[in-house]
N, C-alpha and C. Protein backbone atom coordinates (compact mmCIF):
# COMPACT_ATOMS: atom_id res chain seq x y z
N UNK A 1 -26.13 -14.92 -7.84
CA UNK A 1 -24.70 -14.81 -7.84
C UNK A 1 -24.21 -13.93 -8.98
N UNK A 2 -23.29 -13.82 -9.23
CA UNK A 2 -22.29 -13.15 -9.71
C UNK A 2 -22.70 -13.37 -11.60
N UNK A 3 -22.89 -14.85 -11.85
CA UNK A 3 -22.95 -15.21 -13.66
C UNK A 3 -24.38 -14.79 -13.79
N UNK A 4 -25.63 -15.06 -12.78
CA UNK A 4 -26.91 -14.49 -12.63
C UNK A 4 -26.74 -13.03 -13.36
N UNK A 5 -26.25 -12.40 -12.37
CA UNK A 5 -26.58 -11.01 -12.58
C UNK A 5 -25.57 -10.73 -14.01
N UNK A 6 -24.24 -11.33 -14.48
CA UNK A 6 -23.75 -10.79 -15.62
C UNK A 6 -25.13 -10.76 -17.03
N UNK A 7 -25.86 -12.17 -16.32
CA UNK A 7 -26.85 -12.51 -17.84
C UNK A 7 -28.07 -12.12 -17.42
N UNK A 8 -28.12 -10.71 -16.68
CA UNK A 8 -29.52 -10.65 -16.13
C UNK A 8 -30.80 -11.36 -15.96
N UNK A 9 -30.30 -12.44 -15.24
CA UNK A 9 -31.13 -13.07 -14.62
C UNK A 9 -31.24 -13.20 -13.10
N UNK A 10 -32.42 -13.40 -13.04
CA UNK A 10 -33.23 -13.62 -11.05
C UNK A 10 -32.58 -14.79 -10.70
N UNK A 11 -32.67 -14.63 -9.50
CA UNK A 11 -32.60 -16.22 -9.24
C UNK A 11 -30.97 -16.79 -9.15
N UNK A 12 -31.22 -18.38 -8.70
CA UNK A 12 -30.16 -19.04 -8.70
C UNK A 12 -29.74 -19.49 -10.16
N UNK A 13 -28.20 -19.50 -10.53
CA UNK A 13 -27.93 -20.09 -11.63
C UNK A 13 -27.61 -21.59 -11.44
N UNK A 14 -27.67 -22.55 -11.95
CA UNK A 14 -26.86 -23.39 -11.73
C UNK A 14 -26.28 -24.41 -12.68
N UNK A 15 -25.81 -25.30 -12.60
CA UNK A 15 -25.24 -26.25 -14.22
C UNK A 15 -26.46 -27.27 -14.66
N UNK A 16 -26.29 -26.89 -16.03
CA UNK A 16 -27.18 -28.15 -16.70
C UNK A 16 -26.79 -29.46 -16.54
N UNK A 17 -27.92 -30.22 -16.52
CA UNK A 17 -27.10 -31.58 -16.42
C UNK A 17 -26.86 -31.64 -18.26
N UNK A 18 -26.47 -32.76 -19.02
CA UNK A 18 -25.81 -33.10 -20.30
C UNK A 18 -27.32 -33.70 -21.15
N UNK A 19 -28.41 -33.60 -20.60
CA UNK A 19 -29.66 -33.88 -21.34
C UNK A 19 -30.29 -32.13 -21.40
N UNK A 20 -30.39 -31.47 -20.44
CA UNK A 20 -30.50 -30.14 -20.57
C UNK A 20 -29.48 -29.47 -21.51
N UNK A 21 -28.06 -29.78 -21.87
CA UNK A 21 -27.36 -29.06 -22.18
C UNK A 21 -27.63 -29.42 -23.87
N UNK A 22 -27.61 -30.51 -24.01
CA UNK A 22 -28.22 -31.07 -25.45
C UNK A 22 -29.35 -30.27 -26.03
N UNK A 23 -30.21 -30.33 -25.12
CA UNK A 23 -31.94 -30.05 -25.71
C UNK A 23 -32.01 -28.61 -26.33
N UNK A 24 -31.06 -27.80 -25.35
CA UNK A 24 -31.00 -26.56 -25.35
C UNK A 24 -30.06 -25.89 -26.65
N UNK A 25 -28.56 -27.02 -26.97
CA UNK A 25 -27.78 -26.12 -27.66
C UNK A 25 -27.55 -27.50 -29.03
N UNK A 26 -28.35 -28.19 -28.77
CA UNK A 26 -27.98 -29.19 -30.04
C UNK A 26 -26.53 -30.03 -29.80
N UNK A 27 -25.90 -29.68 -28.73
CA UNK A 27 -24.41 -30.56 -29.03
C UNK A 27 -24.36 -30.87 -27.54
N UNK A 28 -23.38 -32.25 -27.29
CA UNK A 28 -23.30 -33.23 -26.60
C UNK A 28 -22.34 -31.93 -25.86
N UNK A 29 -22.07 -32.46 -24.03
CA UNK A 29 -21.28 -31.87 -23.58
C UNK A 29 -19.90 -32.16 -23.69
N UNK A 30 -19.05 -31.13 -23.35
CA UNK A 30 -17.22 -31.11 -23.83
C UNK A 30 -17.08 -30.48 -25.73
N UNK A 31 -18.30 -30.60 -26.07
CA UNK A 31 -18.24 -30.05 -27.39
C UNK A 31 -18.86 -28.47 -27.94
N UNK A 32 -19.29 -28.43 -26.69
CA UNK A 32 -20.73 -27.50 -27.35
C UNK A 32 -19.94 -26.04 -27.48
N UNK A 33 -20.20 -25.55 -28.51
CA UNK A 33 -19.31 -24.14 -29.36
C UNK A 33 -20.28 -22.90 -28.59
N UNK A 34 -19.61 -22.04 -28.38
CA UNK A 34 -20.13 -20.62 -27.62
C UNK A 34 -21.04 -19.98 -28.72
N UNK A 35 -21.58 -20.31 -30.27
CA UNK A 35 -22.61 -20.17 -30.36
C UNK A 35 -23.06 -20.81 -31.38
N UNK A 36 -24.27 -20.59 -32.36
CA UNK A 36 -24.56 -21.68 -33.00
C UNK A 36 -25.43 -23.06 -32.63
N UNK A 37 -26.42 -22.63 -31.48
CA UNK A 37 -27.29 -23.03 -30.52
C UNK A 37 -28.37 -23.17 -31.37
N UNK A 38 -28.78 -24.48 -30.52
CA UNK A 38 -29.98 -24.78 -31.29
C UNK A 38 -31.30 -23.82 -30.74
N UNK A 39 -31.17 -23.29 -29.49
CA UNK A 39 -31.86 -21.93 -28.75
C UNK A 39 -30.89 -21.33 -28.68
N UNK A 40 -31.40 -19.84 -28.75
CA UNK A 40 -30.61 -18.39 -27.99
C UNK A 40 -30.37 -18.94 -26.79
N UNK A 41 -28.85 -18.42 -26.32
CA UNK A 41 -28.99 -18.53 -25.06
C UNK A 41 -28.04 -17.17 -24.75
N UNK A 42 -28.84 -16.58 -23.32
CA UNK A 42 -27.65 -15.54 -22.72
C UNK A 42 -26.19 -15.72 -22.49
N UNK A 43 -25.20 -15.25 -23.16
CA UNK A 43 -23.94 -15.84 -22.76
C UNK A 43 -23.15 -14.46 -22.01
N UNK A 44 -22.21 -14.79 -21.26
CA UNK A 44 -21.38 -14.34 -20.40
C UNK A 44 -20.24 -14.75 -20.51
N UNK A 45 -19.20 -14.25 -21.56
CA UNK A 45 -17.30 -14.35 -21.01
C UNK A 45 -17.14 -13.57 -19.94
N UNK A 46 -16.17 -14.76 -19.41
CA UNK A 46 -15.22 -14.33 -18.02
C UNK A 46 -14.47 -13.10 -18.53
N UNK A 47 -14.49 -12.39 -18.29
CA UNK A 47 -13.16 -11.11 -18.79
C UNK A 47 -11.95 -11.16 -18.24
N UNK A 48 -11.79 -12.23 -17.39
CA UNK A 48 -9.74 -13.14 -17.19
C UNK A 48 -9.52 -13.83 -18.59
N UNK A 49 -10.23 -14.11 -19.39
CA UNK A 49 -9.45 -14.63 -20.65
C UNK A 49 -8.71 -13.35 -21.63
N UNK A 50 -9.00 -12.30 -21.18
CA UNK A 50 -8.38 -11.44 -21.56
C UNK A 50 -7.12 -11.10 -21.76
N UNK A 51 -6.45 -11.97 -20.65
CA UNK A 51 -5.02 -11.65 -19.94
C UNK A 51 -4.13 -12.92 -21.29
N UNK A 52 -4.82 -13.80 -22.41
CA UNK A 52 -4.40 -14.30 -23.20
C UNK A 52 -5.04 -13.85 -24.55
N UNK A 53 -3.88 -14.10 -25.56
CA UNK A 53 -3.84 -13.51 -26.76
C UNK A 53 -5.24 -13.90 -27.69
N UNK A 54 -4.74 -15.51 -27.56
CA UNK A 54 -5.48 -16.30 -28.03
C UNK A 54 -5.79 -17.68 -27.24
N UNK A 55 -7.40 -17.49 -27.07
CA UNK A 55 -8.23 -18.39 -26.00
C UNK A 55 -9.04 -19.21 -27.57
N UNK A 56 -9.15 -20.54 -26.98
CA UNK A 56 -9.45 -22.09 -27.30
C UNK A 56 -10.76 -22.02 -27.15
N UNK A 57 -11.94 -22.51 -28.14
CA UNK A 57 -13.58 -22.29 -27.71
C UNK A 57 -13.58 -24.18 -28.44
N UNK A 58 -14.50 -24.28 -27.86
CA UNK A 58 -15.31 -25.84 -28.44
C UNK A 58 -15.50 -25.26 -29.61
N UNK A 59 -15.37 -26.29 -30.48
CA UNK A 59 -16.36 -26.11 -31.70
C UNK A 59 -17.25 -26.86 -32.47
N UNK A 60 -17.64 -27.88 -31.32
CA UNK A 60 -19.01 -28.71 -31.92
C UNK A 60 -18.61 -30.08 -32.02
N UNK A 61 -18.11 -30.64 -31.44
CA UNK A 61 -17.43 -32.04 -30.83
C UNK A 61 -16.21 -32.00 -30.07
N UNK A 62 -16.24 -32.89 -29.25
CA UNK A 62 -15.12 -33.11 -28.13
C UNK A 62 -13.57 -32.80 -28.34
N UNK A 63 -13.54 -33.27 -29.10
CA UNK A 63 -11.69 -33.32 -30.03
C UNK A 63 -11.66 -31.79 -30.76
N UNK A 64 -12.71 -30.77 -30.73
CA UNK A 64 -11.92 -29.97 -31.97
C UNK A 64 -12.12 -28.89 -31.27
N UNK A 65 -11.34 -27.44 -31.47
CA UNK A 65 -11.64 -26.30 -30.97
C UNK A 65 -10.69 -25.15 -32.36
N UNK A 66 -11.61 -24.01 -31.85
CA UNK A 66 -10.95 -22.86 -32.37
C UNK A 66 -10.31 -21.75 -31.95
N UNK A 67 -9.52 -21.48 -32.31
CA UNK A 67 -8.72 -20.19 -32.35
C UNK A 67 -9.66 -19.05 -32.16
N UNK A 68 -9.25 -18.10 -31.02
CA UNK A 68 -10.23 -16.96 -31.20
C UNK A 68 -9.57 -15.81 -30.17
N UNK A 69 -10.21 -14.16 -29.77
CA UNK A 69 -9.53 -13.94 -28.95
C UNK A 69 -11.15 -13.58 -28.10
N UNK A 70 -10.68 -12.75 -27.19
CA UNK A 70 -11.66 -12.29 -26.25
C UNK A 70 -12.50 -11.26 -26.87
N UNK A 71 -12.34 -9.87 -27.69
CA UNK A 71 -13.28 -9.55 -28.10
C UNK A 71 -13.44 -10.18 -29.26
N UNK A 72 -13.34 -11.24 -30.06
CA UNK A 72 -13.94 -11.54 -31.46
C UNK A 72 -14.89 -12.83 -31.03
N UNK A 73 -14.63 -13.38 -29.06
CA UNK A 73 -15.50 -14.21 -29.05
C UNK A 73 -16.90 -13.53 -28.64
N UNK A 74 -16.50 -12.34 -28.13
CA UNK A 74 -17.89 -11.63 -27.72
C UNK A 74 -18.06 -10.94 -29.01
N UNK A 75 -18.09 -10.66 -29.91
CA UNK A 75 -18.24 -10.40 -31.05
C UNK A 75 -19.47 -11.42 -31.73
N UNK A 76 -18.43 -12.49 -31.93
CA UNK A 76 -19.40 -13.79 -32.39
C UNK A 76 -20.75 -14.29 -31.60
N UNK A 77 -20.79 -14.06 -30.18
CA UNK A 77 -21.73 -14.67 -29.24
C UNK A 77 -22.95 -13.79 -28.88
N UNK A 78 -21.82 -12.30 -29.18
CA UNK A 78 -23.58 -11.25 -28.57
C UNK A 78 -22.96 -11.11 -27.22
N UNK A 79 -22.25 -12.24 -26.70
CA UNK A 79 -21.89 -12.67 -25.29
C UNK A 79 -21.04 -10.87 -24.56
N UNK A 80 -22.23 -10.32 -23.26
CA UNK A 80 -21.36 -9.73 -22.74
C UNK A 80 -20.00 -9.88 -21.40
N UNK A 81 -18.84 -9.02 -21.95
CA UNK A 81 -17.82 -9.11 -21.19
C UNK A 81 -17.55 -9.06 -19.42
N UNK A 82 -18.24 -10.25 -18.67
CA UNK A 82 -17.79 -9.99 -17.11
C UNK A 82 -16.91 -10.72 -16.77
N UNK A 83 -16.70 -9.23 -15.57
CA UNK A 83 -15.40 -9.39 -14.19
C UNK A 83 -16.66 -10.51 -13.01
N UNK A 84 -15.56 -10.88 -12.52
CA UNK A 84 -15.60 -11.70 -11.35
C UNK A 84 -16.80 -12.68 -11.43
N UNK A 85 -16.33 -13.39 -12.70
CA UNK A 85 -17.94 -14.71 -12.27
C UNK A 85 -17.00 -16.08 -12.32
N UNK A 86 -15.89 -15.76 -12.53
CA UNK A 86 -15.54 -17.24 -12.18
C UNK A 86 -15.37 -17.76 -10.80
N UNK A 87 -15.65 -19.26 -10.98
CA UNK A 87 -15.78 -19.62 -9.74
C UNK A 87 -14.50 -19.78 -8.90
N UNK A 88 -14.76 -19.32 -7.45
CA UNK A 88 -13.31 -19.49 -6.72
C UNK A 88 -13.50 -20.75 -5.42
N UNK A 89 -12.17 -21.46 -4.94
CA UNK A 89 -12.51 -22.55 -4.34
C UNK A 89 -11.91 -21.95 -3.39
């Protein structure tokens, strides 16, 4: 699909369950900060957060987040900028 190919990867993507998401980034899910992983991981911003000034990131527990914009989060992450991976219903 579509987040596959933004993070060049084969294959199907699909969601971690919250024991995968732990193992992988050190933090519980609803918390886990776009980087600062306990592994590298490939990241991918949506490039619709663009269309706001300032977009909201986790920052390492449930209750807290930060201030940031779209290029200073791909800045911080390595994370490259894709069109069309969000999901549509």
């Amino acid at each position: 699909g579509a987040l596959g190919a933004a993070l060049g990867l084969a294959g199907v993507v699909g969601r971690a369950d919250a024991d995968a998401v732990r193992a992988a980034t050190g933090y519980t899910i609803g918390g886990v900060p776009p980087f600062a992983h306990a592994t590298p991981l490939p990241t991918a911003i949506d490039a619709s957060l663009g269309r706001f000034a300032i977009v909201y990131a986790a920052a390492g527990h449930p209750h807290c987040v930060f201030p940031t914009s779209l290029d200073e989060l791909a800045r911080l992450t390595g994370g490259a900028i894709a069109p069309d991976i969000t999901e549509r219903s």
